[in-house]
Protein backbone atom coordinates (compact mmCIF):
# COMPACT_ATOMS: atom_id res chain seq x y z
CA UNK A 1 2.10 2.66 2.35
CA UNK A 2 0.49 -0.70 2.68
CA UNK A 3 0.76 -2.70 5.93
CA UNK A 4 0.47 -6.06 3.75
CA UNK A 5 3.34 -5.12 1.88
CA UNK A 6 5.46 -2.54 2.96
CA UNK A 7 8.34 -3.61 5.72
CA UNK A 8 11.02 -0.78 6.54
CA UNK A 9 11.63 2.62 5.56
CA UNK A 10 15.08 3.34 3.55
CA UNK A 11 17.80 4.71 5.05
CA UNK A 12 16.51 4.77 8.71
CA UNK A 13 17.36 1.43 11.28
CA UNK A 14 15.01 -1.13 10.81
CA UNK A 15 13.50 -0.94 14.91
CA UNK A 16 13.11 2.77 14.10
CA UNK A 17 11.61 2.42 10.77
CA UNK A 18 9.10 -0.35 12.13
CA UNK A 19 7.92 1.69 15.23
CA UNK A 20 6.92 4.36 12.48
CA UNK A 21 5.50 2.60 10.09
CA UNK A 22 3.48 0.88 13.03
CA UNK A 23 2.43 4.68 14.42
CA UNK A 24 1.63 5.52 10.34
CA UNK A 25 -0.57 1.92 10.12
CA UNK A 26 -2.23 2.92 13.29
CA UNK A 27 -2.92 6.74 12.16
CA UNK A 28 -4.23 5.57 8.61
CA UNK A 29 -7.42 3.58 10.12
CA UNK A 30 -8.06 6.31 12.59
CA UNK A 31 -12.00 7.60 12.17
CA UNK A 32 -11.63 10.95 11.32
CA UNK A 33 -9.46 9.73 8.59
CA UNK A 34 -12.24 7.04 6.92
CA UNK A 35 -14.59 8.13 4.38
CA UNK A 36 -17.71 5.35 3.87
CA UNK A 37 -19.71 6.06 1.19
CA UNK A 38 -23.64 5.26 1.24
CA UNK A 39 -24.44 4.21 -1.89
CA UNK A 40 -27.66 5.53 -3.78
CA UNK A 41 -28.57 4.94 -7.85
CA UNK A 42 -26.42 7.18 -9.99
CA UNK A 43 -23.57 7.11 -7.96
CA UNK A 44 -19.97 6.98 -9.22
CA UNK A 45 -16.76 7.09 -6.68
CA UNK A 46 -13.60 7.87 -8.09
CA UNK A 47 -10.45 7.79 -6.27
CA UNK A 48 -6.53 7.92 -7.03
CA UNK A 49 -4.70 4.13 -6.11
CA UNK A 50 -1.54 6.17 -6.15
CA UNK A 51 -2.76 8.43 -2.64
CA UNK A 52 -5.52 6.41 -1.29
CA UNK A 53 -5.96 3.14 0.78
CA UNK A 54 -9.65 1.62 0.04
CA UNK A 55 -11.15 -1.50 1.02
CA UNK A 56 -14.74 -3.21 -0.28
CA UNK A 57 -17.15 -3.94 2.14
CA UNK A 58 -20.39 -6.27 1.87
CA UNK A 59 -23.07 -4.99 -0.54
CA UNK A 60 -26.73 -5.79 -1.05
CA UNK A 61 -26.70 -8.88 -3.37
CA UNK A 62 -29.85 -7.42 -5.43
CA UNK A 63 -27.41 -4.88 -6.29
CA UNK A 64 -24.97 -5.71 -8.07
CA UNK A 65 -22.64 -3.18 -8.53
CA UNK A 66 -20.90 -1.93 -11.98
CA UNK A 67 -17.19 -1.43 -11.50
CA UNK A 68 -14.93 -0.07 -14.20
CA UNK A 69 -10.90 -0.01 -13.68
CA UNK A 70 -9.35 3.25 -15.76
CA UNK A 71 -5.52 3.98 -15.41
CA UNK A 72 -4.11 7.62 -16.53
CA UNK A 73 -0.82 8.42 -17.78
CA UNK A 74 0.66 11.86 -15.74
CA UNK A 75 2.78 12.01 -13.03
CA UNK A 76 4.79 9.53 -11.35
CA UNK A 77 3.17 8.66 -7.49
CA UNK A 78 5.33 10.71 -5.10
């Protein structure tokens, strides 16, 4: 569920699926459910694209920070 990219929910009417999805959008950003990690040396975050919504925020340009992109094959998102 993405609210850039995702528009109605199948099979229900499209005012019912948009209230929803607006409810879900509004949920999603909710404190308790935001994790911000502190970074410190020797750190390595992992998480699953498939289950979790993550956004970059501004970083200490002295740092610059190593990312590496792996994709596993296993099961199909649900």
């Amino acid at each position: 569920m993405n609210q850039g990219f995702t528009i109605g929910i199948a099979g229900m009417p499209e005012g019912e699926g948009r209230a929803l999805l607006a409810e879900l959008f509004s949920d999603s950003v909710r404190p308790a459910h935001i994790y911000r990690h502190r970074w410190q040396a020797g750190d390595l975050v992992a998480w699953d694209n498939r289950c979790t919504m993550h956004h970059a925020t501004e970083y200490d340009v002295h740092y610059v920070p190593a990312i590496q992109r792996t994709t596993v094959r296993g099961d199909r998102p649900v």
